[in-house]
N, C-alpha and C. Protein backbone atom coordinates (compact mmCIF):
# COMPACT_ATOMS: atom_id res chain seq x y z
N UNK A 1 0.83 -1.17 0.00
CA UNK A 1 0.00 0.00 0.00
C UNK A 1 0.88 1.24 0.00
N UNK A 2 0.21 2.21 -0.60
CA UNK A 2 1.04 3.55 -0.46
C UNK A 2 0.86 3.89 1.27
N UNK A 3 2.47 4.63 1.36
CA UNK A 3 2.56 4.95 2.50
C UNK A 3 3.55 6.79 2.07
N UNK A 4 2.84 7.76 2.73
CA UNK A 4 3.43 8.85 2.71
C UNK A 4 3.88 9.44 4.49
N UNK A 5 5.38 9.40 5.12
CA UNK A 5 5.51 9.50 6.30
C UNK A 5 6.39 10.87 6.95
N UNK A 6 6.16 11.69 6.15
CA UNK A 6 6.64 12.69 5.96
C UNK A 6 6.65 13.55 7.66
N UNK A 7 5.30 13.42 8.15
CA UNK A 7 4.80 13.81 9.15
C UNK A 7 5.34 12.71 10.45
N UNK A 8 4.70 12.87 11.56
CA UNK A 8 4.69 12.07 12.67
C UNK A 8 3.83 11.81 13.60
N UNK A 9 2.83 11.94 12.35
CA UNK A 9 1.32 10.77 12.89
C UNK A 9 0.77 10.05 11.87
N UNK A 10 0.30 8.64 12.01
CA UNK A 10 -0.19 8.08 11.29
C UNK A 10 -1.95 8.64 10.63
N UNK A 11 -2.20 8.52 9.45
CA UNK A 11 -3.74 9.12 9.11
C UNK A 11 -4.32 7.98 8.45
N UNK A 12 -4.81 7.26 7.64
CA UNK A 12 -5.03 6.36 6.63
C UNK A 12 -6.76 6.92 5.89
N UNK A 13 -6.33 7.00 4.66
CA UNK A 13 -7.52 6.90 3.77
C UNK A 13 -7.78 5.72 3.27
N UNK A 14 -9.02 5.22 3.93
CA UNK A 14 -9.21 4.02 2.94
C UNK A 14 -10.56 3.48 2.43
N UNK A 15 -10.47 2.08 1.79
CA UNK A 15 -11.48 1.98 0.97
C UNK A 15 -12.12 0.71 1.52
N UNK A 16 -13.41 1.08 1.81
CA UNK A 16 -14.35 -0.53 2.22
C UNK A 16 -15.04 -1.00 1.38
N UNK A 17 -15.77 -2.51 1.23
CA UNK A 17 -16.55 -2.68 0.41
C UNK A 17 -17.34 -3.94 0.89
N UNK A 18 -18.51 -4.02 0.59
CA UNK A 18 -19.71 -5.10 0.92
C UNK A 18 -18.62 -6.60 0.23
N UNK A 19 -19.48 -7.70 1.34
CA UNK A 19 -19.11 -8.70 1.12
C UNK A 19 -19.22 -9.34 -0.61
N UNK A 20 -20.00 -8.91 -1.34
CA UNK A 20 -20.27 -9.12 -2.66
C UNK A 20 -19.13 -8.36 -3.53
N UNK A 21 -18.87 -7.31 -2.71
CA UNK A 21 -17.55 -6.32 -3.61
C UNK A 21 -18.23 -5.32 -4.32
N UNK A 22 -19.70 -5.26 -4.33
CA UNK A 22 -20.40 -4.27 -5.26
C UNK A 22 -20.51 -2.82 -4.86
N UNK A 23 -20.23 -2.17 -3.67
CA UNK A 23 -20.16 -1.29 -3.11
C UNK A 23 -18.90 -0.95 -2.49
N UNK A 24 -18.72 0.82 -3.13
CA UNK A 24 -17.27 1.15 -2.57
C UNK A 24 -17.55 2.32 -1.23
N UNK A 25 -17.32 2.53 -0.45
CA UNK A 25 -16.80 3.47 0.23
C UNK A 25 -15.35 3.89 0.83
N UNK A 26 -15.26 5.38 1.33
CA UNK A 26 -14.15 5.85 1.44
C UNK A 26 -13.93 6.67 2.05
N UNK A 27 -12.58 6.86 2.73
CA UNK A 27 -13.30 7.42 4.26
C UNK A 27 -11.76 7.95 5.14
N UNK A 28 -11.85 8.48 5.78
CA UNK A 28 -10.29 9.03 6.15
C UNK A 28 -10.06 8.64 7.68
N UNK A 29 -9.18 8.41 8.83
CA UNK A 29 -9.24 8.38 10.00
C UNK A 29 -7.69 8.33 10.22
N UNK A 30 -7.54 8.44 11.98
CA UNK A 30 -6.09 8.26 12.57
C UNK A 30 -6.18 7.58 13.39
N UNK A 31 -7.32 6.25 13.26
CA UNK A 31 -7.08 4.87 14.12
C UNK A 31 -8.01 3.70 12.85
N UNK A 32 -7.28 3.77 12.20
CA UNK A 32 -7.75 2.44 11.43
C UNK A 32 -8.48 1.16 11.76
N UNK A 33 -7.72 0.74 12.81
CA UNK A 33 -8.28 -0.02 13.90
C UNK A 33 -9.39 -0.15 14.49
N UNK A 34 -9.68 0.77 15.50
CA UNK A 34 -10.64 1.65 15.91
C UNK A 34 -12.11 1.79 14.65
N UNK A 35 -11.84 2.21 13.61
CA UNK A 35 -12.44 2.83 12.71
C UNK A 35 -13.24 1.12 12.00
N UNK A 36 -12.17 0.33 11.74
CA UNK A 36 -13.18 -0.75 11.41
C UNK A 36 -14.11 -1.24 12.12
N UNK A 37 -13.60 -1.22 13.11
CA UNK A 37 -14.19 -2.00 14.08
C UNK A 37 -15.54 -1.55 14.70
N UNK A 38 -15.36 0.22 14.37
CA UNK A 38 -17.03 0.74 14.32
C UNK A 38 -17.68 0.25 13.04
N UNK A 39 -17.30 0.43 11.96
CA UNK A 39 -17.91 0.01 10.69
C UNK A 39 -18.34 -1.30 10.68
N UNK A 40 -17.61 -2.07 11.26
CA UNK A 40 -18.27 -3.73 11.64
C UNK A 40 -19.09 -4.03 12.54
N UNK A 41 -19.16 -3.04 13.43
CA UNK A 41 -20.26 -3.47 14.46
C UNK A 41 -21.38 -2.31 14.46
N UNK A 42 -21.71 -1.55 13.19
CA UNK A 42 -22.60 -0.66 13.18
C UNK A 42 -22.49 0.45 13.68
N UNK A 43 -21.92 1.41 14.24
CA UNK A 43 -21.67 1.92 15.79
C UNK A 43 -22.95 2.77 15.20
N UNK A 44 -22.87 3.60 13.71
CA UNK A 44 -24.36 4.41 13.46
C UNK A 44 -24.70 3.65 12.26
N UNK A 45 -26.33 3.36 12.80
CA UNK A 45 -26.91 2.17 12.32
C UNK A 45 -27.54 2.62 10.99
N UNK A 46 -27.48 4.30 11.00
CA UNK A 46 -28.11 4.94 9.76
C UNK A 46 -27.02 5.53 8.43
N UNK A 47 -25.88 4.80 8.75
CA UNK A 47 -24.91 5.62 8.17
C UNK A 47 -24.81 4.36 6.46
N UNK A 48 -24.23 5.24 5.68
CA UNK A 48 -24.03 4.47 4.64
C UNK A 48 -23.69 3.02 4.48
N UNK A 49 -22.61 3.27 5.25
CA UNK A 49 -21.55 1.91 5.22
C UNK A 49 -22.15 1.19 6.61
N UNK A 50 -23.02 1.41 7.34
CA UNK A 50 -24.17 0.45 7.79
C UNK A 50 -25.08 -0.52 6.61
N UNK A 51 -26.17 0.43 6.13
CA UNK A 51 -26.81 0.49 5.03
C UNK A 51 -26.38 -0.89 4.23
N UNK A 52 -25.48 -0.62 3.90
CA UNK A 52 -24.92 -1.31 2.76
C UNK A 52 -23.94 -2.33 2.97
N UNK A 53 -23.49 -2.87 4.02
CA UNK A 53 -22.76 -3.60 4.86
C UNK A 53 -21.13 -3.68 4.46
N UNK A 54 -21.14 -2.11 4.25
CA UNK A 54 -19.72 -2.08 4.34
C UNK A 54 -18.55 -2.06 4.89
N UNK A 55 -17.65 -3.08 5.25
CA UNK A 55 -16.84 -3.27 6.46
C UNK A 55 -15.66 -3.82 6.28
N UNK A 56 -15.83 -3.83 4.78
CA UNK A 56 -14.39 -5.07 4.20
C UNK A 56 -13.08 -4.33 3.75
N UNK A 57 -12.33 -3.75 4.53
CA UNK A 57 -11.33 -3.16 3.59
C UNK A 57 -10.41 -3.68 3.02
N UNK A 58 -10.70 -3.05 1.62
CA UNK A 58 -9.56 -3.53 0.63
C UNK A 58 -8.77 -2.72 -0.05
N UNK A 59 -8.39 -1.76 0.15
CA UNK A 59 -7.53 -0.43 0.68
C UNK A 59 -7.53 0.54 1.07
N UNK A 60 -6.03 0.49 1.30
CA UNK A 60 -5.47 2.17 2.15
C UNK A 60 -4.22 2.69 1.96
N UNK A 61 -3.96 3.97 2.08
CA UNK A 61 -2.96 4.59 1.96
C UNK A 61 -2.44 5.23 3.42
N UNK A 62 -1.46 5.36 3.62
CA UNK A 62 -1.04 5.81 5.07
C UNK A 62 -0.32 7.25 4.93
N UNK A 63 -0.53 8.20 5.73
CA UNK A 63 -0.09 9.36 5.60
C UNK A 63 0.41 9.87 6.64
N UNK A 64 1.68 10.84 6.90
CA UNK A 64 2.03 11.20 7.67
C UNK A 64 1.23 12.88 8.98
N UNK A 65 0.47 13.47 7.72
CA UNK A 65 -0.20 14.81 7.99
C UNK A 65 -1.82 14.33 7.77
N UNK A 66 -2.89 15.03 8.75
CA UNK A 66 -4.12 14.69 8.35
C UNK A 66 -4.41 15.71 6.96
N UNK A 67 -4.03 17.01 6.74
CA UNK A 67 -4.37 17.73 5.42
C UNK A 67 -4.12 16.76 4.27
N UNK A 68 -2.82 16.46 4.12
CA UNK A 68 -2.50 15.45 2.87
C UNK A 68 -3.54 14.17 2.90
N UNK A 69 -3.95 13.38 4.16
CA UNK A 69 -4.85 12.42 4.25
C UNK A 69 -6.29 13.13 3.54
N UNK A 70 -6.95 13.76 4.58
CA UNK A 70 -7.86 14.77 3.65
C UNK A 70 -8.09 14.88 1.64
N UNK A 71 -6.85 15.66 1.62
CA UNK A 71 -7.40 16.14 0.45
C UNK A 71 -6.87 14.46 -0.61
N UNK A 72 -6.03 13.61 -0.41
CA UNK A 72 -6.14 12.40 -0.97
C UNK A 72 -7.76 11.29 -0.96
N UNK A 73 -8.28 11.77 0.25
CA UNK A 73 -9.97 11.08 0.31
C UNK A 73 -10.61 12.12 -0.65
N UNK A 74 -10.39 13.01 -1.00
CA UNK A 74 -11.33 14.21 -1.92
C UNK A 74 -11.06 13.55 -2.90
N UNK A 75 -9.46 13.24 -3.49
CA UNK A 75 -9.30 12.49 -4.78
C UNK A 75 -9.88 11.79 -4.85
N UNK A 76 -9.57 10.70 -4.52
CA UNK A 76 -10.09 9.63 -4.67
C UNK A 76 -11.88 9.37 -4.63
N UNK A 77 -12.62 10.15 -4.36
CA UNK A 77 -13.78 10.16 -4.08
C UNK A 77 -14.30 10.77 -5.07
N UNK A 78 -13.61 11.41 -5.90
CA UNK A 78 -13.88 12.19 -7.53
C UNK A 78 -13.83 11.14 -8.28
N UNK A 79 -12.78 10.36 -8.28
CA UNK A 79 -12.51 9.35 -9.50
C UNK A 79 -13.82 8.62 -9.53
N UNK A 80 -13.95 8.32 -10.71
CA UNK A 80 -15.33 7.58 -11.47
C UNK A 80 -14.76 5.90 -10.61
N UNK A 81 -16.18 4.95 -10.82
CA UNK A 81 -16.33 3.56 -10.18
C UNK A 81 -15.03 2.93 -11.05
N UNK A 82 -15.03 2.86 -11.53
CA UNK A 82 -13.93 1.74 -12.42
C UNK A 82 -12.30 2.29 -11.98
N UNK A 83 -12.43 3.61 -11.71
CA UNK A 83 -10.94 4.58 -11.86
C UNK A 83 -10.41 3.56 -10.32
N UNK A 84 -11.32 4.13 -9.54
CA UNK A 84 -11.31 3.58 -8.09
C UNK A 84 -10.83 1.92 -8.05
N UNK A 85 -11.69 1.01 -9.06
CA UNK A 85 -10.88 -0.11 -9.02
C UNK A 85 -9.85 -0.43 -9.80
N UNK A 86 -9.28 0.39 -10.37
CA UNK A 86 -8.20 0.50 -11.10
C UNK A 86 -7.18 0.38 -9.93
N UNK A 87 -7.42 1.34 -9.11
CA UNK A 87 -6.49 1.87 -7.90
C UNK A 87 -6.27 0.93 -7.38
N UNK A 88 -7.44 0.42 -6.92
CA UNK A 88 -7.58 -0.96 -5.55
C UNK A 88 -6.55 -2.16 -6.00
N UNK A 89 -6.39 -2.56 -7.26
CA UNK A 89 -6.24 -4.05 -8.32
C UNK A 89 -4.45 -3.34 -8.32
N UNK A 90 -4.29 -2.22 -8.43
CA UNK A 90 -3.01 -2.09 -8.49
C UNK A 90 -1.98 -2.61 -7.35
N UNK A 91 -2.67 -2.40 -6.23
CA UNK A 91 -1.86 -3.14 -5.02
C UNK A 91 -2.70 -4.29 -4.34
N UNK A 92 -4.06 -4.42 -4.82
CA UNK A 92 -4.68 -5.78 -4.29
C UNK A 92 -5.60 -5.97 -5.37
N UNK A 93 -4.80 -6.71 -6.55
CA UNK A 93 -5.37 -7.34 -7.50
C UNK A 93 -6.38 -8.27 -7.19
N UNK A 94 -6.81 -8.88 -6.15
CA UNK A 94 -7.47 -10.15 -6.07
C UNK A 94 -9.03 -9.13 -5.17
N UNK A 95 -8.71 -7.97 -4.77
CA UNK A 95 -10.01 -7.30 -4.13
C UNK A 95 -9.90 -8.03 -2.61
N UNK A 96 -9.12 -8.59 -2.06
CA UNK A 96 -9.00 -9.62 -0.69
C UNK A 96 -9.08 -8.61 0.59
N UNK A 97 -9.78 -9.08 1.14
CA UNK A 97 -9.86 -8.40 2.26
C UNK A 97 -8.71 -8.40 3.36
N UNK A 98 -8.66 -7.13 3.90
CA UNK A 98 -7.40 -7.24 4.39
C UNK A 98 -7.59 -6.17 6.00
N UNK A 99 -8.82 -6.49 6.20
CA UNK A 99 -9.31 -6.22 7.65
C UNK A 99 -8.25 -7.30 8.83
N UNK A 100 -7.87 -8.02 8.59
CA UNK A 100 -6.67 -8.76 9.22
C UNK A 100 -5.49 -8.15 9.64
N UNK A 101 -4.93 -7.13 8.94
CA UNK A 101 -3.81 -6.39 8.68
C UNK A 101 -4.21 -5.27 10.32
N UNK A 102 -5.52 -5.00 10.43
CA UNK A 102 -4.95 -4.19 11.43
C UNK A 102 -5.84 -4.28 12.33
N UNK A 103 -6.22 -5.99 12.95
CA UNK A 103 -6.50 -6.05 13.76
C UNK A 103 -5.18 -6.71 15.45
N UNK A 104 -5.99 -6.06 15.92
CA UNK A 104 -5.20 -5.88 17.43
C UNK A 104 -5.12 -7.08 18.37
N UNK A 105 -3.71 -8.04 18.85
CA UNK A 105 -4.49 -9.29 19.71
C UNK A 105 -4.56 -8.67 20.97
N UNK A 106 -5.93 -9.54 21.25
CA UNK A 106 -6.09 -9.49 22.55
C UNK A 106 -5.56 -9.96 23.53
């Protein structure tokens, strides 16, 4: 995954998608972790990526500054449906979920 560390905090923009893969969302935070783990357990039951059971991430980019995180979720949120999986296939050709990557042991 792209990683920009310029800064000295972690940010990540990334990309979820329904178990079918038919739905993209995209979304910015500075606990990745944290952040799925609301998206998987609903935390707001009216929110999109509720809705649509989006919880699967299958990418992200890591950033050192939240502005650069920011305005990279603006990009990416312009690009047309196909552009977006252009992006995704470039570093996870197979669409695999990779909610594994940043979960925490207990």
């Amino acid at each position: 995954m792209f990683e920009l560390n310029e800064g000295i905090y972690k940010f990540y923009v990334y990309i979820l998608t329904n178990k079918n893969r038919t739905v993209l969302y995209t979304g910015v935070t500075g606990n990745l972790h944290q952040r799925l783990k609301e998206h998987v357990n609903k935390i707001n039951p009216t929110s999109f990526t509720a809705k649509y059971n989006t919880c699967f991430l299958i990418y992200y980019e890591k950033f050192g500054w939240i502005q650069q995180a920011i305005e990279r979720e603006k990009e990416i949120k312009l690009l047309k449906r196909n552009y977006k999986f252009e992006l995704i296939r470039n570093v996870n050709p197979n669409l695999e979920f990779l909610n594994h990557l940043f979960q925490q042991a207990v």
